[in-house]
C-alpha atoms as a PDB file:
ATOM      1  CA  UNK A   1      -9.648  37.320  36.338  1.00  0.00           C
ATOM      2  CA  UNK A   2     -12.920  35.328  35.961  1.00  0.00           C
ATOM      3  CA  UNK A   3     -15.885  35.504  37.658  1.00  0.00           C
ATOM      4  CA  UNK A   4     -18.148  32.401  38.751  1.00  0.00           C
ATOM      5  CA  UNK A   5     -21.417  32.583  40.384  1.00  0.00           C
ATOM      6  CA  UNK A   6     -22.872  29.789  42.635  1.00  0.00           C
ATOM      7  CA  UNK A   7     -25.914  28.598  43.669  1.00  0.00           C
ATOM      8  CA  UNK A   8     -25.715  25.882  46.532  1.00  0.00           C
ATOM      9  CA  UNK A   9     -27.827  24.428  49.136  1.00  0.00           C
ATOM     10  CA  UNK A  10     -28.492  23.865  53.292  1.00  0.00           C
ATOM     11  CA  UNK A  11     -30.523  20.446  53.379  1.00  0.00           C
ATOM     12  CA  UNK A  12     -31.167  17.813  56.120  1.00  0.00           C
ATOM     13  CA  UNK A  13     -29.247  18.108  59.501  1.00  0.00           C
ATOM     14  CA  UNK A  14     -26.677  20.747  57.407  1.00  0.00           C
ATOM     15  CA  UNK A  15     -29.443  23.436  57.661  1.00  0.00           C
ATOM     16  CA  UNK A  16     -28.251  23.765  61.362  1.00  0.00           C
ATOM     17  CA  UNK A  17     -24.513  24.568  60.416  1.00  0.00           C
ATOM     18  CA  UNK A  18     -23.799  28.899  60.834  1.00  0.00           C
ATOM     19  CA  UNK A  19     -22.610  30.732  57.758  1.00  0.00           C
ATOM     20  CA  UNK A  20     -19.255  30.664  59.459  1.00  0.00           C
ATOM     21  CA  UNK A  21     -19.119  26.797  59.490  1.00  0.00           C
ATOM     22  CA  UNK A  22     -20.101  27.230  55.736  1.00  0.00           C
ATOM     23  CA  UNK A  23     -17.736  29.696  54.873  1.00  0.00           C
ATOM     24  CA  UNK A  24     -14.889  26.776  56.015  1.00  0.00           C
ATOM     25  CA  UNK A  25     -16.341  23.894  54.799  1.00  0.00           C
ATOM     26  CA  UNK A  26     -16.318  25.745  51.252  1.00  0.00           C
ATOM     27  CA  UNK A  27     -12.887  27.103  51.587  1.00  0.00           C
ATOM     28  CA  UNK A  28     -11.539  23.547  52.413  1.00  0.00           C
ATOM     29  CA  UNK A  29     -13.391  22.491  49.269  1.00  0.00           C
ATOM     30  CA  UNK A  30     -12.043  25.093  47.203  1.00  0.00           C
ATOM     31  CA  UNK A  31      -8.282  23.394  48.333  1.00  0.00           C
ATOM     32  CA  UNK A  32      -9.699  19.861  47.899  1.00  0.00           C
ATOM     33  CA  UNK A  33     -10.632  21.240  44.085  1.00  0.00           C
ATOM     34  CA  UNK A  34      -7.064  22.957  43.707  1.00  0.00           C
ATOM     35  CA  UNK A  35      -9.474  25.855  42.238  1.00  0.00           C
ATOM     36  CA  UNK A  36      -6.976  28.332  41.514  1.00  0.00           C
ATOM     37  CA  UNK A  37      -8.428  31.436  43.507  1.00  0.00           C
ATOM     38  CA  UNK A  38      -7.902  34.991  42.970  1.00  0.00           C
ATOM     39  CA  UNK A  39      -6.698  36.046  46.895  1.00  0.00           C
ATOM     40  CA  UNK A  40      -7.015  39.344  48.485  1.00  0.00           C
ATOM     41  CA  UNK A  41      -3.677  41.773  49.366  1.00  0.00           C
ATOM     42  CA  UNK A  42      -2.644  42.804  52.575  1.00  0.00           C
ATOM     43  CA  UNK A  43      -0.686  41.004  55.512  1.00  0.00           C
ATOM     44  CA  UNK A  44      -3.351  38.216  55.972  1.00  0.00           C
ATOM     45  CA  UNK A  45      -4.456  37.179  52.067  1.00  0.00           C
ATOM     46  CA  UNK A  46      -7.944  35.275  51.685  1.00  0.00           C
ATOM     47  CA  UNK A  47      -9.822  34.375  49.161  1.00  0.00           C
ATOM     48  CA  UNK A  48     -11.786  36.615  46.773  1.00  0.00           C
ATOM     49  CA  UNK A  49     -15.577  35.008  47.878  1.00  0.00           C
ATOM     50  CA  UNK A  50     -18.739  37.088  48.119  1.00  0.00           C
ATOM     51  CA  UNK A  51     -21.553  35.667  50.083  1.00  0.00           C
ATOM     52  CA  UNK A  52     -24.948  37.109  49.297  1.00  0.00           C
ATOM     53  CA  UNK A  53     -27.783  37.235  51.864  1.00  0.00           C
ATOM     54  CA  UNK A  54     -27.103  34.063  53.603  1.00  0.00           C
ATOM     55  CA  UNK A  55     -30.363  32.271  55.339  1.00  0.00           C
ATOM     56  CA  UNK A  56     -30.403  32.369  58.834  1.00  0.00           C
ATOM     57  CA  UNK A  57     -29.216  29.470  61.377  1.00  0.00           C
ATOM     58  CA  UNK A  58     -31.611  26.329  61.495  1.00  0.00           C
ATOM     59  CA  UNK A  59     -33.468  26.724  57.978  1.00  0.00           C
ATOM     60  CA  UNK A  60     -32.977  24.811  55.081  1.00  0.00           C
ATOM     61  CA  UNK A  61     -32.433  26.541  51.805  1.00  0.00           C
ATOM     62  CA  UNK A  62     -32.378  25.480  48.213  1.00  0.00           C
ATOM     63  CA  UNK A  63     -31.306  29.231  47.429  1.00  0.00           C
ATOM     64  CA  UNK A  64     -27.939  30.638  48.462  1.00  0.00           C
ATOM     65  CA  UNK A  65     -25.390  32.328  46.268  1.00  0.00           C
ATOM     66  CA  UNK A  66     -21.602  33.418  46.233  1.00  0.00           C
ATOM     67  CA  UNK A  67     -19.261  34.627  43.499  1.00  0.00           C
ATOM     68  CA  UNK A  68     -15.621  33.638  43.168  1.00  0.00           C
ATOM     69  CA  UNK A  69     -12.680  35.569  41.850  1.00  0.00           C
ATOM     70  CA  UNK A  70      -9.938  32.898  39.823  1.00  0.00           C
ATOM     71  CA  UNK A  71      -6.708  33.853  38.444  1.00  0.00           C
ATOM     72  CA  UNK A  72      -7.339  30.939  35.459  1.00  0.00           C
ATOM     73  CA  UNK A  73     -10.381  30.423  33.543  1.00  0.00           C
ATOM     74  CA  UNK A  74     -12.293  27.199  34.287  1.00  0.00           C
ATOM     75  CA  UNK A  75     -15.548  25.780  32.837  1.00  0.00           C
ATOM     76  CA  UNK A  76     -18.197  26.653  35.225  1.00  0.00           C
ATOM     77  CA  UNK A  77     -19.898  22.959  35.300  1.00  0.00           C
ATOM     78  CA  UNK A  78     -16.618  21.480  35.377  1.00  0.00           C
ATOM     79  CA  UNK A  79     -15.860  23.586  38.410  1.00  0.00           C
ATOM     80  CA  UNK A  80     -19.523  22.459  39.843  1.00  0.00           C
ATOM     81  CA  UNK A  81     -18.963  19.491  39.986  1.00  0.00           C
ATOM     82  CA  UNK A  82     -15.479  19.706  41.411  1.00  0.00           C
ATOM     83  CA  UNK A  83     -16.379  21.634  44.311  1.00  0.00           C
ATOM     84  CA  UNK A  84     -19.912  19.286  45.256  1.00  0.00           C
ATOM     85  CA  UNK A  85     -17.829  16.310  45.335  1.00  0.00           C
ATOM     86  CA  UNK A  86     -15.556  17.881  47.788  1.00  0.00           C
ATOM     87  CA  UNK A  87     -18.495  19.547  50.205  1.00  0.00           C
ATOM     88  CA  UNK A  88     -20.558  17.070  52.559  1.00  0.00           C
ATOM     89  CA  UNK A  89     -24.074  15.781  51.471  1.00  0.00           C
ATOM     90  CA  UNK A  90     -26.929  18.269  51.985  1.00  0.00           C
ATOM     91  CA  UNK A  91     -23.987  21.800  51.309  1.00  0.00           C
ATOM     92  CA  UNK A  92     -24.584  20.724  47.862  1.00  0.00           C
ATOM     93  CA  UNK A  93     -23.422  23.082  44.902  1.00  0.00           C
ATOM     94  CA  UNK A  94     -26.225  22.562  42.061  1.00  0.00           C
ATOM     95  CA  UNK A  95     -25.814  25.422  39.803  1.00  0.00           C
ATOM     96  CA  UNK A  96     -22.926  27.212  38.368  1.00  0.00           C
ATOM     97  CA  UNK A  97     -22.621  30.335  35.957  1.00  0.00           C
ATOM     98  CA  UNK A  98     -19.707  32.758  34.622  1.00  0.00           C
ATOM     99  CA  UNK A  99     -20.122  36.353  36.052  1.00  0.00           C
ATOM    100  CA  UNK A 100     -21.217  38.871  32.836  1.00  0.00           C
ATOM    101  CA  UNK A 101     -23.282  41.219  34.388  1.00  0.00           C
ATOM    102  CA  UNK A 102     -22.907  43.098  37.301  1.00  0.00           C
ATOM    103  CA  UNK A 103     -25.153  43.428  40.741  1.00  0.00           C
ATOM    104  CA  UNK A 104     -25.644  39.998  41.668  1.00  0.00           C
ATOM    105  CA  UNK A 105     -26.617  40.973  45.230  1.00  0.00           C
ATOM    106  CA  UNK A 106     -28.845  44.009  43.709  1.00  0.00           C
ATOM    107  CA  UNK A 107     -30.915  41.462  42.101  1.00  0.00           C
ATOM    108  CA  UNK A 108     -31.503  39.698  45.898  1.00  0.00           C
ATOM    109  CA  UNK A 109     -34.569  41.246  46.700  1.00  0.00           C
ATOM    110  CA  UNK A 110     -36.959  38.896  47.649  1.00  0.00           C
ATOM    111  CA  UNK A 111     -37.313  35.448  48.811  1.00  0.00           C
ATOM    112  CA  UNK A 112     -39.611  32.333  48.531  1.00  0.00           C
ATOM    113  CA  UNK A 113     -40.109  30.037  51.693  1.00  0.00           C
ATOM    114  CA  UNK A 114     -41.832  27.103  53.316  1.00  0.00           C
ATOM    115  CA  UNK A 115     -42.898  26.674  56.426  1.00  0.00           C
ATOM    116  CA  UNK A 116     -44.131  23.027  58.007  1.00  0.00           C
ATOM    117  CA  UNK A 117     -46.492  23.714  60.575  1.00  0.00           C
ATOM    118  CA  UNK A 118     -46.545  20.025  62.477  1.00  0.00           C
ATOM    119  CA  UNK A 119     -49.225  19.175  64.684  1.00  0.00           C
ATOM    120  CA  UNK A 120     -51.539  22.906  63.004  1.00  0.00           C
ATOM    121  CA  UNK A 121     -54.961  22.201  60.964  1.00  0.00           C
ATOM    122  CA  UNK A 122     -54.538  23.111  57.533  1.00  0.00           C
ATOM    123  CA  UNK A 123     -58.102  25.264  58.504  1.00  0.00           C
ATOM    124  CA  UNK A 124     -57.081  26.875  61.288  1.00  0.00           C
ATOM    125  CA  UNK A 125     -53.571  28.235  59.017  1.00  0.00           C
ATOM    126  CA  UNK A 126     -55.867  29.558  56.199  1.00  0.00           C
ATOM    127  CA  UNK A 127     -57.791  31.454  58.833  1.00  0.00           C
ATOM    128  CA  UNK A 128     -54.837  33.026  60.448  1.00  0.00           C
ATOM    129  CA  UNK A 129     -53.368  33.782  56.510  1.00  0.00           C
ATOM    130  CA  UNK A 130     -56.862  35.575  56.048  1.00  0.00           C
ATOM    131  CA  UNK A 131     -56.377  37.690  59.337  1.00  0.00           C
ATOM    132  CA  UNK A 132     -52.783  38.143  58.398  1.00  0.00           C
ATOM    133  CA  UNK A 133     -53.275  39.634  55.092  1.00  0.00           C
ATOM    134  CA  UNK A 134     -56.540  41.567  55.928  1.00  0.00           C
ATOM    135  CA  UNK A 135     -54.218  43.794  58.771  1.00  0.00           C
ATOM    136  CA  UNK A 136     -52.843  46.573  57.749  1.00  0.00           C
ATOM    137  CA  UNK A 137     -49.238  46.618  60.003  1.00  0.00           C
ATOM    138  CA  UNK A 138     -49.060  43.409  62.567  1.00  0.00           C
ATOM    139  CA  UNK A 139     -45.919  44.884  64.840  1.00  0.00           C
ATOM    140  CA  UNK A 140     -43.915  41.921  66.104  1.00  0.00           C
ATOM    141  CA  UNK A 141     -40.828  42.129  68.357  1.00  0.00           C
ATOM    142  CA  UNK A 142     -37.565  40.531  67.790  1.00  0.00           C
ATOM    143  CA  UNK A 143     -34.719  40.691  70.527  1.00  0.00           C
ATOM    144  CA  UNK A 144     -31.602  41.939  69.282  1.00  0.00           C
ATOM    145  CA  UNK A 145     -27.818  42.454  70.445  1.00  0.00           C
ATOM    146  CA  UNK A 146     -29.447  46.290  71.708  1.00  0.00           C
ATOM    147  CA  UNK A 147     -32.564  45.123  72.927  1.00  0.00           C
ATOM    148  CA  UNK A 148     -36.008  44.482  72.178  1.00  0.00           C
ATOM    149  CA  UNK A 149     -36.773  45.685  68.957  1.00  0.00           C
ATOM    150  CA  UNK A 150     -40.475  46.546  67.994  1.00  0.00           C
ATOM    151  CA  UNK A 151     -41.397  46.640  63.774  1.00  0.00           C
ATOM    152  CA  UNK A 152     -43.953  45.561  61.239  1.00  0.00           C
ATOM    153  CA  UNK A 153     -43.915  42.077  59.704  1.00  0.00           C
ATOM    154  CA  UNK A 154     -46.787  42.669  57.712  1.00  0.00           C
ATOM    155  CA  UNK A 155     -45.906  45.237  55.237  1.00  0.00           C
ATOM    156  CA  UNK A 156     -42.621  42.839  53.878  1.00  0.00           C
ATOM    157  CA  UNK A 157     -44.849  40.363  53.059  1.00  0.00           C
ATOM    158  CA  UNK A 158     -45.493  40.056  49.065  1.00  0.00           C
ATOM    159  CA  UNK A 159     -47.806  36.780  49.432  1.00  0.00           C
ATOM    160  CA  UNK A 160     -48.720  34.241  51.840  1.00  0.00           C
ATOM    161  CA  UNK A 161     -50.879  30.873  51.586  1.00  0.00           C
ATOM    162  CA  UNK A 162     -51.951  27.946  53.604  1.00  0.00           C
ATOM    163  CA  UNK A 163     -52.466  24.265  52.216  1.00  0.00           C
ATOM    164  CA  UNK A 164     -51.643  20.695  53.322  1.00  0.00           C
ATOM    165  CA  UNK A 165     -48.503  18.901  52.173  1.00  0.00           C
ATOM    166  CA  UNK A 166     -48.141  17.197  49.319  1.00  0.00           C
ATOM    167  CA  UNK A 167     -47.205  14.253  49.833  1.00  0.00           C
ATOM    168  CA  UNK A 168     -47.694  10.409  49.275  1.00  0.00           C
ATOM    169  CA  UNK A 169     -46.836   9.113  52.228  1.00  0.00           C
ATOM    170  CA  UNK A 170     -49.545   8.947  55.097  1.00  0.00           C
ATOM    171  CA  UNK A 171     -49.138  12.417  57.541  1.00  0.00           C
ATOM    172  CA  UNK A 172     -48.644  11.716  61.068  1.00  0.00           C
ATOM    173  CA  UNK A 173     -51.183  14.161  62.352  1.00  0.00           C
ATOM    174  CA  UNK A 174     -52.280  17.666  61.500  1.00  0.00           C
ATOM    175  CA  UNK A 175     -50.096  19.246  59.105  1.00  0.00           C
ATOM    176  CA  UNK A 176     -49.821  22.836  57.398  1.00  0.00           C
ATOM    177  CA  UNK A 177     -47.401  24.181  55.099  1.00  0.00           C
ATOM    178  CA  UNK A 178     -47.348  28.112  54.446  1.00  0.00           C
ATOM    179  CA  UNK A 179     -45.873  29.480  51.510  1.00  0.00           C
ATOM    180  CA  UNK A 180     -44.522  32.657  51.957  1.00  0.00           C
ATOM    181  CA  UNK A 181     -42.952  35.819  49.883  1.00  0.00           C
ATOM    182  CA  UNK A 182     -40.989  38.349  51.517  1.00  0.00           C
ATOM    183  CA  UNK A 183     -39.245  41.449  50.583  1.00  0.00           C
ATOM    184  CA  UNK A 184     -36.049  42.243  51.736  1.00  0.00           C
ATOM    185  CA  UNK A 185     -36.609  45.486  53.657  1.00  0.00           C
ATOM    186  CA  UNK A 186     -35.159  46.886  56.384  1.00  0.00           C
ATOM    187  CA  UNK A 187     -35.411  45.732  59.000  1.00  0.00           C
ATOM    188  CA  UNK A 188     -35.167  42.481  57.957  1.00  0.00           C
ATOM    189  CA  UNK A 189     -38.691  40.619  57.987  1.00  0.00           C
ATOM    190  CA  UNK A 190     -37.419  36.758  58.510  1.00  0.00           C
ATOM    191  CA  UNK A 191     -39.888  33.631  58.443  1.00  0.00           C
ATOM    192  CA  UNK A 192     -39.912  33.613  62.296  1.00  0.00           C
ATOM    193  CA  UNK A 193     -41.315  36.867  62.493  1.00  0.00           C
ATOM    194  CA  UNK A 194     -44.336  36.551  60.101  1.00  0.00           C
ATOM    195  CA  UNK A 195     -45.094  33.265  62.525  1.00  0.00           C
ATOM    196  CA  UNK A 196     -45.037  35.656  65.268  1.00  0.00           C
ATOM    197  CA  UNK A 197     -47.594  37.895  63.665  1.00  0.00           C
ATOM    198  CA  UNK A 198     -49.615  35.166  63.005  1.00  0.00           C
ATOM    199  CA  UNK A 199     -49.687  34.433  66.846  1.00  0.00           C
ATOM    200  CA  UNK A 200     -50.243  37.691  67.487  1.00  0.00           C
ATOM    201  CA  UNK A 201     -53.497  38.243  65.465  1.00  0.00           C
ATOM    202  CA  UNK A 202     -55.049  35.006  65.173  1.00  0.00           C
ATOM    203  CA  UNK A 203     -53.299  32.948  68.307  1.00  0.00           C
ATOM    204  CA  UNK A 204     -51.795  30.538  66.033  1.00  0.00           C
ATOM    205  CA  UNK A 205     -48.879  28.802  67.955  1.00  0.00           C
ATOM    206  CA  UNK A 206     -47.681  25.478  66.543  1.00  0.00           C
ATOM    207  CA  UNK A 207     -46.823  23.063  69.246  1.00  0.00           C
ATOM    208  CA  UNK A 208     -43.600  22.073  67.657  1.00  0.00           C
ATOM    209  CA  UNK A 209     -41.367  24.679  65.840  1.00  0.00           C
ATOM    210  CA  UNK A 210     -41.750  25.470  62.532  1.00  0.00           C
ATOM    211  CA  UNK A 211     -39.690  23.472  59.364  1.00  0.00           C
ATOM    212  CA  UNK A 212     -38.548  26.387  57.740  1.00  0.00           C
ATOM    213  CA  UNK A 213     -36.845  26.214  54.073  1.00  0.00           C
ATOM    214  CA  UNK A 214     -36.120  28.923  51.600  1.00  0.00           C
ATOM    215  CA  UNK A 215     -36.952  27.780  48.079  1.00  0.00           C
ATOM    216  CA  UNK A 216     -36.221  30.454  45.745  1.00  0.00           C
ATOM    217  CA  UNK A 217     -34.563  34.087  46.096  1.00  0.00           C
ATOM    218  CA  UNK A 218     -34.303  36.876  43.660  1.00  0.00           C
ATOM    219  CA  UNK A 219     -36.172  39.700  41.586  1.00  0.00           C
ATOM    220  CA  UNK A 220     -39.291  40.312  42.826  1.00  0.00           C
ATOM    221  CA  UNK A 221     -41.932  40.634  39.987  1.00  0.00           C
ATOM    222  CA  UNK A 222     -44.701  42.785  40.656  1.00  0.00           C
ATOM    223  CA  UNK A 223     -46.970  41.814  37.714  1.00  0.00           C
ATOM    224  CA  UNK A 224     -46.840  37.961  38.413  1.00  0.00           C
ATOM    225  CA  UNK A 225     -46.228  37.985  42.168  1.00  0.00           C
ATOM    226  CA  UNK A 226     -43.065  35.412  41.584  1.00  0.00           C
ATOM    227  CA  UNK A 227     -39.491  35.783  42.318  1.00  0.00           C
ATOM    228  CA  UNK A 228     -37.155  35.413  39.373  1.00  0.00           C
ATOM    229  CA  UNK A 229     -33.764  33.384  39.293  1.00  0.00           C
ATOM    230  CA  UNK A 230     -31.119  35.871  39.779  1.00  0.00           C
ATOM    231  CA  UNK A 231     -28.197  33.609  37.578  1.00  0.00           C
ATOM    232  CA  UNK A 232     -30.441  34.189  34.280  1.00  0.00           C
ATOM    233  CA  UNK A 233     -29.412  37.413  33.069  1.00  0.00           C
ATOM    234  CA  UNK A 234     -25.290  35.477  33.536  1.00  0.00           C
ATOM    235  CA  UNK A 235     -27.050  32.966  31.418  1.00  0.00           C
ATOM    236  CA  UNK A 236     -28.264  35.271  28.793  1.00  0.00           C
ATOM    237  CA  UNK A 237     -25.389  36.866  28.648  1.00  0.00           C
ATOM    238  CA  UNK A 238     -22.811  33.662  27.739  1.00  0.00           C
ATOM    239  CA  UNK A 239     -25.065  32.733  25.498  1.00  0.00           C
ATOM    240  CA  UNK A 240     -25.624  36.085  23.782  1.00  0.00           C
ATOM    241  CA  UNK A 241     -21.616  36.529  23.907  1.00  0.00           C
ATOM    242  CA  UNK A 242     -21.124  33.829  20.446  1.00  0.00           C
ATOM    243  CA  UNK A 243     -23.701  35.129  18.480  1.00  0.00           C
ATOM    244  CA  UNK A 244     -21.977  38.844  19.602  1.00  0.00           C
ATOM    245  CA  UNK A 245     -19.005  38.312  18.433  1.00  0.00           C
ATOM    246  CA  UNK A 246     -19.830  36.377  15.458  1.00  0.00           C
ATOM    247  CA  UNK A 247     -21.685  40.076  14.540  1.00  0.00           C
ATOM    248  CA  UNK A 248     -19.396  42.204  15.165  1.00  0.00           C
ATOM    249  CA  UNK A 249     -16.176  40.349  13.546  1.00  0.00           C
ATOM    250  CA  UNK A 250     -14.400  42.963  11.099  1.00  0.00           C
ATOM    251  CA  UNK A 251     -15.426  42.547   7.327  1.00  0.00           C
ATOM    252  CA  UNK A 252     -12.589  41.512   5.125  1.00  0.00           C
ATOM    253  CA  UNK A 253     -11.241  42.557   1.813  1.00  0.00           C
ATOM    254  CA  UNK A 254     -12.613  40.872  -1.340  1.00  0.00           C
ATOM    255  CA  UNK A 255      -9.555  39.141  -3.094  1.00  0.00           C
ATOM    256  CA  UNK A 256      -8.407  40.309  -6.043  1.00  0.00           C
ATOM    257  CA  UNK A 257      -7.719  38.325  -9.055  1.00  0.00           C
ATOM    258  CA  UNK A 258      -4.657  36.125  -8.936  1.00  0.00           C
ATOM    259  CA  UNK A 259      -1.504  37.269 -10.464  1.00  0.00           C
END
């Protein structure tokens, strides 16, 4: 059985489609492909697919991952490119790796976003940033399937910054654009909620909800403050696999003279 990691994408209007409408959109691409899948056992077979720490409903991401099981071995760019042509524009698969180390949701521990701020002063963001950051705990609440729920947003976050887009094109109006670090902790500490603890110790409210896009998840790295990409150590390892085996091929007799 072979193992292939994914990385694919939630762009434009797609950002607003649930990880359940993803989860059938890529198993009707994985029939459009004919990728021969490794299925599960039992009375109702599916196939073998691990979904890692899927963004929430209504943000973009340039970040998600899965793993697939086959039951024949296929070159992973091949297969990449097999599987984007068959997903709409904007679920877009752009990266593709064999499995050869274990853990690939293990190494999920932190995430990169961006949030637009339409219609917010790039001043007034860095001055609720600078509140943020100073606070020890800012407690936010979130409303759950058992209630209100009461935690704090502040301790998750691993960096945060304010700045104006960058961008050629003339802004219509005030614009900010955060960019944000978080840990994944538990409770969960989502991009929403570190907007609501901005509200809630410097009164920042956009007037128009926040743009919210997740650029980058992975290691955390506590020396340089960035997140790492979690395929690389897959990488490492195909490419480490030739050189390997070329080491450890067994040594061979010397010939003896000829008869």
């Amino acid at each position: 059985m072979q193992r292939i990691r994914l990385r694919y994408t939630k762009r434009g209007r797609l950002r607003f489609t649930s990880h359940r409408d993803f989860q059938r959109a890529f198993e009707r691409a994985l029939r459009r492909a004919e990728v021969p899948m490794a299925y599960s056992a039992g009375f109702t077979p599916h196939p073998k697919v691990s979904y890692a720490n899927a963004a929430p409903t209504g943000t973009g991401s340039e970040a998600e991952y899965l793993e697939i099981a086959l039951t024949e071995h296929r070159d992973p760019d091949k297969l990449r490119e097999l599987l984007d042509e068959s997903l709409p524009d904007g679920l877009d698969i752009t990266d593709a790796v064999e499995a050869r180390t274990s853990g690939l949701a293990d190494r999920l521990t932190a995430s990169v976003w961006e949030l637009r701020l339409d219609g917010v002063e790039a001043g007034d963001a860095e001055a609720a940033v600078s509140a943020f950051l100073a606070a020890e705990t800012v407690e936010v609440k979130r409303k759950t399937k058992n209630g209100i729920r009461t935690f704090d947003a502040r301790g998750a976050v691993a960096g945060l910054q304010a700045g104006r887009p960058q961008s050629d094109r003339p802004e219509q109006g005030p614009c900010a654009i955060l960019r944000l670090v978080v840990r994944h902790v538990t409770p969960a500490v989502r991009p929403d909620d570190v907007l609501s603890g901005l509200r809630a110790v410097a009164d920042l409210a956009p007037p128009v909800p926040a743009a919210v896009t997740r650029l980058a998840q992975g290691l955390f790295d506590e020396e340089s403050g960035t997140v790492t990409d979690p395929l690389a150590p897959d990488r490492e390892a195909v490419l480490a696999a030739p050189s390997m085996a070329a080491g450890t091929a067994p040594a061979t007799a010397p010939e003896g003279p000829a008869a």
